[in-house]
N, C-alpha and C. Protein backbone atom coordinates (compact mmCIF):
# COMPACT_ATOMS: atom_id res chain seq x y z
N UNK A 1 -12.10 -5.98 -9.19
CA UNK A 1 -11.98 -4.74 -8.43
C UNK A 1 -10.50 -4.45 -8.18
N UNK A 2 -10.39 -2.75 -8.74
CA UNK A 2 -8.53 -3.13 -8.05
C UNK A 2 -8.67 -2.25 -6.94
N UNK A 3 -7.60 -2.83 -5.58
CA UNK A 3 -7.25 -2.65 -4.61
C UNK A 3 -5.80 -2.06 -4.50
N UNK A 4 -4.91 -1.56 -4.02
CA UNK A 4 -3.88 -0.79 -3.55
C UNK A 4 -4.06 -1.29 -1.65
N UNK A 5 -3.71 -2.65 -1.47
CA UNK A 5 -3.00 -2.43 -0.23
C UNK A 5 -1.56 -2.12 0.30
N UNK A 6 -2.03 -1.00 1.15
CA UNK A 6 -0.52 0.01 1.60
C UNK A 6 0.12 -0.90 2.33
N UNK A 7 1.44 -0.13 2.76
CA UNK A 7 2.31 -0.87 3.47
C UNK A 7 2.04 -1.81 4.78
N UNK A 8 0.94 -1.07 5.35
CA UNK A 8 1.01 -1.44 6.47
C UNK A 8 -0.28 -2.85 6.24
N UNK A 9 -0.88 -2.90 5.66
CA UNK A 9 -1.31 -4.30 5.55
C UNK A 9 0.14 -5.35 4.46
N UNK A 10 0.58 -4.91 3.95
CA UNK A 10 1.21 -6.24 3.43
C UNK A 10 2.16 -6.48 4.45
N UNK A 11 2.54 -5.59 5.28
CA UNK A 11 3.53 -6.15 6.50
C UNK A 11 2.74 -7.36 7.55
N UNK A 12 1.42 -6.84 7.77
CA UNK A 12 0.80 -7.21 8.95
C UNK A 12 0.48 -9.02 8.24
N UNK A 13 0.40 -8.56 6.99
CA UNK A 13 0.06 -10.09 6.11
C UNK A 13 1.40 -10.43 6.12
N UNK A 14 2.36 -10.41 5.92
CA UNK A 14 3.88 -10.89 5.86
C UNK A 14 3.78 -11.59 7.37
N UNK A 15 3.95 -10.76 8.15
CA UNK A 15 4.18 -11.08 9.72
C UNK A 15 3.60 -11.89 10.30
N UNK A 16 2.11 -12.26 9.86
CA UNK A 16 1.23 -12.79 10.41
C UNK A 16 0.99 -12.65 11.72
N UNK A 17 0.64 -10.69 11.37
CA UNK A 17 0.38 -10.19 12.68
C UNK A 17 -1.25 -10.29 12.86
N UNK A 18 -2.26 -9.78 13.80
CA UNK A 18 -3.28 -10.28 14.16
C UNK A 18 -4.53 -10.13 12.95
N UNK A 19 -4.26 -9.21 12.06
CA UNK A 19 -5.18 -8.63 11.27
C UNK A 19 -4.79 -9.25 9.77
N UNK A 20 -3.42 -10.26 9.98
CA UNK A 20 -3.59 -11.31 8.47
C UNK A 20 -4.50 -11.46 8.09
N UNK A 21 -5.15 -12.30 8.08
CA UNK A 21 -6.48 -12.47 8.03
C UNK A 21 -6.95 -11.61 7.01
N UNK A 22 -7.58 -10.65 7.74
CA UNK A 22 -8.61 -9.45 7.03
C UNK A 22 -8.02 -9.30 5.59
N UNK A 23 -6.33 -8.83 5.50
CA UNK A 23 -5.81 -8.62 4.81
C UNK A 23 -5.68 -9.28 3.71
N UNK A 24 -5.24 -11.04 3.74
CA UNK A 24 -5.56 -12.17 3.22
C UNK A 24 -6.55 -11.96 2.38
N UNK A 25 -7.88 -11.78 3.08
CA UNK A 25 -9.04 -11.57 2.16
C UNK A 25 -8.95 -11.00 0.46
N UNK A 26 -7.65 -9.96 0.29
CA UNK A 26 -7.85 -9.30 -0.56
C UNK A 26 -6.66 -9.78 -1.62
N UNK A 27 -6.34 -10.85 -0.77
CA UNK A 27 -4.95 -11.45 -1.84
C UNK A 27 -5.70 -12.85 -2.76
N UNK A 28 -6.73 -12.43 -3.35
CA UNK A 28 -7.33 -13.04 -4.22
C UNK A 28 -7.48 -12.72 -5.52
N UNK A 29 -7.48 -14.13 -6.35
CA UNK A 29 -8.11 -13.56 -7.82
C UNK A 29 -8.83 -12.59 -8.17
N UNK A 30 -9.94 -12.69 -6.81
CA UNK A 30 -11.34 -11.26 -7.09
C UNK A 30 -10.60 -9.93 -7.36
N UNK A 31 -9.23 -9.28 -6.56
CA UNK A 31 -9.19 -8.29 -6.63
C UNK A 31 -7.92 -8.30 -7.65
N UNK A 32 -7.65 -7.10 -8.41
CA UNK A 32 -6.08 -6.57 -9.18
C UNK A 32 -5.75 -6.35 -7.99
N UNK A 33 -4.51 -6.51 -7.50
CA UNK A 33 -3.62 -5.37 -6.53
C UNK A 33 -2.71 -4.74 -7.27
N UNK A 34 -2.95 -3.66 -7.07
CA UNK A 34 -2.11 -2.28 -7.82
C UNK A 34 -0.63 -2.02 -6.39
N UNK A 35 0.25 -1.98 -6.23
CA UNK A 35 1.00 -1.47 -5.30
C UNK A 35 2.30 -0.68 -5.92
N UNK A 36 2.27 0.72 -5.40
CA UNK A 36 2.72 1.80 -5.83
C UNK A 36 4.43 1.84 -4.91
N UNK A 37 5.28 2.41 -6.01
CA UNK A 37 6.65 1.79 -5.67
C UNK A 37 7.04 2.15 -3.99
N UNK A 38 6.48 3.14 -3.47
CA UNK A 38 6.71 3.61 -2.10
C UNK A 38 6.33 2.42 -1.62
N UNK A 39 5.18 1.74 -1.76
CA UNK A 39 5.21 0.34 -0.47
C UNK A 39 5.86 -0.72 -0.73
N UNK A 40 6.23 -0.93 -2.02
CA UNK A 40 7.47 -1.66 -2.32
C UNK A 40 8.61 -1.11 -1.36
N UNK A 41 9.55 0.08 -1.36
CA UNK A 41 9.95 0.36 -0.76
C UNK A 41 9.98 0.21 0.92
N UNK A 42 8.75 0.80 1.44
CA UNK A 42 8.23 0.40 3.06
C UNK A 42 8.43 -1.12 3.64
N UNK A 43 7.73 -1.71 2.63
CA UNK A 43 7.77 -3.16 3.23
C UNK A 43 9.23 -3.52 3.03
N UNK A 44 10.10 -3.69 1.90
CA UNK A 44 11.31 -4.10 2.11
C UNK A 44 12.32 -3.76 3.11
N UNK A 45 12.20 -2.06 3.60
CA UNK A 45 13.11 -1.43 4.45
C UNK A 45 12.74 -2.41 5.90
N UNK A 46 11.51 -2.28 6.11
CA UNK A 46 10.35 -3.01 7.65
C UNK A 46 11.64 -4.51 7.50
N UNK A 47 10.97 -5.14 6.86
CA UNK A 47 10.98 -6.35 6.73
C UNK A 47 12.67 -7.16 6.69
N UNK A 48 13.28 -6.00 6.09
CA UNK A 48 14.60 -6.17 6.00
C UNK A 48 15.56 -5.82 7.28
N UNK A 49 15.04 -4.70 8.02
CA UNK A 49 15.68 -4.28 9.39
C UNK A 49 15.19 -5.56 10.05
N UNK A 50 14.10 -5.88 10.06
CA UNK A 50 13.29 -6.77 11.39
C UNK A 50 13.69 -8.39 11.11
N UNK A 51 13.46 -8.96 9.77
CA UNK A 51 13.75 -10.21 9.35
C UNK A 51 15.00 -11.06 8.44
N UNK A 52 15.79 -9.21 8.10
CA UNK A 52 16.78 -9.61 7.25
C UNK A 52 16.73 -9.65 5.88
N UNK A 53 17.52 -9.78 4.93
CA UNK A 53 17.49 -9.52 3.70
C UNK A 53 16.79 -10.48 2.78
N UNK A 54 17.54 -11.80 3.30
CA UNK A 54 16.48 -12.91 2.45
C UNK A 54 15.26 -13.05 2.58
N UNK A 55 14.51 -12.48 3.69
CA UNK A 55 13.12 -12.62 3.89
C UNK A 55 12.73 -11.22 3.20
N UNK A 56 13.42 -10.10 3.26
CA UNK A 56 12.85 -8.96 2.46
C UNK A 56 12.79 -9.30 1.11
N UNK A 57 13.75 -9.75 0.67
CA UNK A 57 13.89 -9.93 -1.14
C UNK A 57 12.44 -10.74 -1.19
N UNK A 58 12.54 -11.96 -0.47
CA UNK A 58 11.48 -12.70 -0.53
C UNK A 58 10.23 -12.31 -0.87
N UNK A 59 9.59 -11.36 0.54
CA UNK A 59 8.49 -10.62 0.00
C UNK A 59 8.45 -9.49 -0.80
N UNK A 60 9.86 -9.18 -0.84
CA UNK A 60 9.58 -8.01 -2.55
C UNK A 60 9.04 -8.80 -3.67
N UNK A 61 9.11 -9.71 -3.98
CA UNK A 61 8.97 -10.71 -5.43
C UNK A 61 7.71 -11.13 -4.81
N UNK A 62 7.31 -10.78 -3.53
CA UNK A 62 5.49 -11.01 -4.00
C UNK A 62 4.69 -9.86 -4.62
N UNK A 63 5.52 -8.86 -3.96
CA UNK A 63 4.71 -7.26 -4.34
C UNK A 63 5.34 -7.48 -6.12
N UNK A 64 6.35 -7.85 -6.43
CA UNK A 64 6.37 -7.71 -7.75
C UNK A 64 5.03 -8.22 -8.62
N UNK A 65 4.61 -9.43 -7.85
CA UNK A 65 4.11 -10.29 -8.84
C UNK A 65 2.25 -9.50 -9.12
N UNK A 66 2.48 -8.08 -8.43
CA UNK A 66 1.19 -7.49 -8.38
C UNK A 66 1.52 -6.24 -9.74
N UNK A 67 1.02 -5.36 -9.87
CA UNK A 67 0.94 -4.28 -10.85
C UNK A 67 1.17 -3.40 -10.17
N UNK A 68 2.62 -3.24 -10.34
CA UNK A 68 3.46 -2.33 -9.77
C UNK A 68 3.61 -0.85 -10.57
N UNK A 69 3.01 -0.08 -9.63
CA UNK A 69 2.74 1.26 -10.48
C UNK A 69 3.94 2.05 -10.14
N UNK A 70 5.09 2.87 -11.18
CA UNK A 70 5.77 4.19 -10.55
C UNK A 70 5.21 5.31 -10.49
N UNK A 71 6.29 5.96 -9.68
CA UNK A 71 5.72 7.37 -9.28
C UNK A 71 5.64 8.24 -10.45
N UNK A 72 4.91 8.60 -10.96
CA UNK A 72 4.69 9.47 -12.09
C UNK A 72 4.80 10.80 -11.50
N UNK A 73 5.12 12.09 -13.09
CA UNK A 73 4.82 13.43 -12.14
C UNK A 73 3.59 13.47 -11.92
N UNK A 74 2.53 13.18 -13.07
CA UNK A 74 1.22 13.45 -12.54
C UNK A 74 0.73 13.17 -11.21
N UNK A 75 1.34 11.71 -10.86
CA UNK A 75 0.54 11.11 -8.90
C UNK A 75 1.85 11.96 -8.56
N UNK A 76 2.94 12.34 -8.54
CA UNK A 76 3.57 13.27 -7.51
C UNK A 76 2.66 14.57 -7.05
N UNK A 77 2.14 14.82 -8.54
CA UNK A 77 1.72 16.44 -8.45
C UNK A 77 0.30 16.15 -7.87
N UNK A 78 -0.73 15.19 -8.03
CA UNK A 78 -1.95 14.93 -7.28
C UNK A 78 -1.45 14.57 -5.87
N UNK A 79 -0.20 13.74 -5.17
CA UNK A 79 0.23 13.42 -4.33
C UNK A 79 0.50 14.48 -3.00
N UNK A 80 0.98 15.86 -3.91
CA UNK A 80 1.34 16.76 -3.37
C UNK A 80 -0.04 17.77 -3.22
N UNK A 81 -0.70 17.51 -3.60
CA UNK A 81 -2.20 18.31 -3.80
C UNK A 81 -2.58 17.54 -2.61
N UNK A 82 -2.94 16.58 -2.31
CA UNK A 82 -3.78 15.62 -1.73
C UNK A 82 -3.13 15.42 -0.37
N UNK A 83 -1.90 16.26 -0.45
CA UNK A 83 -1.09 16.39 1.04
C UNK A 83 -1.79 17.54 1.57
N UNK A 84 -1.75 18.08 0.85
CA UNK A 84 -1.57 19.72 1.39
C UNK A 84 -3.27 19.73 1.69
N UNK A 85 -4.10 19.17 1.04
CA UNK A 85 -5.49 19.02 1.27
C UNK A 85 -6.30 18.68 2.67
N UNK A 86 -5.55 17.12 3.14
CA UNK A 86 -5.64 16.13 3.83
C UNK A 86 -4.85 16.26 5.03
N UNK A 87 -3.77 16.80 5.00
CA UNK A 87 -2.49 16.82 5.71
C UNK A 87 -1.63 15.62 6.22
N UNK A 88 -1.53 14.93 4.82
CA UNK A 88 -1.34 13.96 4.59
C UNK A 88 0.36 13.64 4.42
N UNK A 89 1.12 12.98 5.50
CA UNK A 89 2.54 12.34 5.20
C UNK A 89 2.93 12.39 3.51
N UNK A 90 3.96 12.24 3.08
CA UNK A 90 4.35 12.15 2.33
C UNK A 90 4.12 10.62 1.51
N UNK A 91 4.45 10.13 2.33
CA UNK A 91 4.16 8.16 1.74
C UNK A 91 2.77 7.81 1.62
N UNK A 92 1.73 8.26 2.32
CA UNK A 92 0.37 8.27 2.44
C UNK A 92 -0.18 8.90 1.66
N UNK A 93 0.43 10.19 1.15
CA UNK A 93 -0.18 10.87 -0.40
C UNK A 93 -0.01 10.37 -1.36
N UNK A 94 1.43 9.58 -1.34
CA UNK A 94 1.15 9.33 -2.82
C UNK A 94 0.69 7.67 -2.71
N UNK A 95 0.48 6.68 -1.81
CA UNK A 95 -0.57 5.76 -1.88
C UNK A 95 -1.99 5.71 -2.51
N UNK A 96 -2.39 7.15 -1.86
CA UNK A 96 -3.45 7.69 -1.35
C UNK A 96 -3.71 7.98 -3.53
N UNK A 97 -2.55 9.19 -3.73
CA UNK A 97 -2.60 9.47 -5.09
C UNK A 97 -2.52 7.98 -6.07
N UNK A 98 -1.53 7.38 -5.74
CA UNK A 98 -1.58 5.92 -7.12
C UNK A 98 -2.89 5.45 -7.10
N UNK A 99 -3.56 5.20 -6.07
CA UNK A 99 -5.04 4.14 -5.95
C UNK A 99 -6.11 5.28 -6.85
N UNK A 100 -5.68 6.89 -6.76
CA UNK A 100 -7.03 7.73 -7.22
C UNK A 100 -6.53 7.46 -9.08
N UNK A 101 -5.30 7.55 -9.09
CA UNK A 101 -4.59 7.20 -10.55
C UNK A 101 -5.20 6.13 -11.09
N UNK A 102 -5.45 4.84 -10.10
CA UNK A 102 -5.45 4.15 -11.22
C UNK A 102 -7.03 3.45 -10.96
N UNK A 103 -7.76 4.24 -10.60
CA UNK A 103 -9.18 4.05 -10.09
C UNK A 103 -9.08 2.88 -8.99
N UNK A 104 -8.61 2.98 -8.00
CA UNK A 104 -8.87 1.28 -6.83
C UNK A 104 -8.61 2.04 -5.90
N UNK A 105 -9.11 1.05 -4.80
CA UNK A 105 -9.92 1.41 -3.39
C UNK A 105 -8.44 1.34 -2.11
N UNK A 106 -8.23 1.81 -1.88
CA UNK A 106 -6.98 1.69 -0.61
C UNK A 106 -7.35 1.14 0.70
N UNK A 107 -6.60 -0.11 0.30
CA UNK A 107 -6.93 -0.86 2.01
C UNK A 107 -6.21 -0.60 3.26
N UNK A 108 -6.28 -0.44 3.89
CA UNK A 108 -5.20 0.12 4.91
C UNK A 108 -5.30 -0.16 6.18
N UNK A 109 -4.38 -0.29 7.23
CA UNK A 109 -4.84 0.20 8.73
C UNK A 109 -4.14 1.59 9.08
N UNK A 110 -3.89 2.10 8.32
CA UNK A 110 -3.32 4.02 9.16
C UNK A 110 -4.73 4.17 8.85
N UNK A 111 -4.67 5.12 10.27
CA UNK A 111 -5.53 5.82 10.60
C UNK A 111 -5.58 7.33 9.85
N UNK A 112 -4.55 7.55 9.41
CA UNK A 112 -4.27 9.27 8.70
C UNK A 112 -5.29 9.37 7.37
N UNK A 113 -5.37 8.13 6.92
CA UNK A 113 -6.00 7.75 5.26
C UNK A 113 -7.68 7.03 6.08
N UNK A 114 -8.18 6.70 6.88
CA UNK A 114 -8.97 5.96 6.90
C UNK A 114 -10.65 6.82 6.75
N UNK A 115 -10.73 8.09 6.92
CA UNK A 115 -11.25 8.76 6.36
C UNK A 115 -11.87 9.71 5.20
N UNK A 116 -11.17 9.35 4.33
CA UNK A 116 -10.95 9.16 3.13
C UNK A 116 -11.76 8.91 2.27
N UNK A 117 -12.75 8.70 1.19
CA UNK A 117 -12.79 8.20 0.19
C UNK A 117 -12.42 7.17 -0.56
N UNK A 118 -13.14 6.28 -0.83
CA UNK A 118 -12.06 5.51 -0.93
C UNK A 118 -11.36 4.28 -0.38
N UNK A 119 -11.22 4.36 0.56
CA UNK A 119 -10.36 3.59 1.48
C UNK A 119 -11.33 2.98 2.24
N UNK A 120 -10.94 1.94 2.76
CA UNK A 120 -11.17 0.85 3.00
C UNK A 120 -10.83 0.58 4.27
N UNK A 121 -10.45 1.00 5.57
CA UNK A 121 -10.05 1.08 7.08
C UNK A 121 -10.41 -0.52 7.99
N UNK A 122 -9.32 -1.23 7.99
CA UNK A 122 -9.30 -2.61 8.38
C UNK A 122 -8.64 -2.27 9.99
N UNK A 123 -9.44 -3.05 10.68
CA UNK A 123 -9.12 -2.63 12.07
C UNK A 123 -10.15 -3.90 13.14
């Protein structure tokens, strides 16, 4: 099954904030994780203000070791559709767009996406 967990679970799994756990669940063989270059981005900026650089690099080279999708025009242009639809942030569309790209389910805890299709709302 492929999965797309967004930023805000690979932080909460980094941090080993209360909802590791749940998150954990999906860092298994069972699932592909697809992660789209914006949460590459998110988590390093988070992780790098809060823990510093060597711990950001650190967990960048885990998100590497997943199937790291770029922003294409096509998920820009579904990204930007799926904003304007949803009223959806900018970083959350195109999450929202890579997971519809590449057929997988979006795990998440925002609440903006948890209604959705799709998605997967860990809480």
């Amino acid at each position: 099954m492929k999965v797309v967990l967004d930023s805000s679970g690979w932080i909460e799994f980094f941090t080993d904030g209360p909802l590791a756990e749940r998150y954990a669940a999906y860092l298994t063989p069972r699932y592909q994780l697809i992660t789209p270059t914006i949460v590459l981005y998110e988590v390093y900026k988070k992780i790098k203000r809060e823990r510093g650089e060597e711990t950001a690099l650190l967990f960048a080279g885990r998100l590497h070791s997943t199937q790291v999708v770029h922003l294409t025009e096509s998920i820009a242009l579904l990204a930007a559709d799926i904003s304007l639809r949803h009223g959806l942030a900018m970083a959350d569309a195109i999450v929202y767009a890579t997971a519809k790209d590449q057929e997988a389910e979006v795990i998440t805890g925002d609440a903006d996406l948890k209604d959705l299709p799709g998605v997967m709302h860990v809480k």
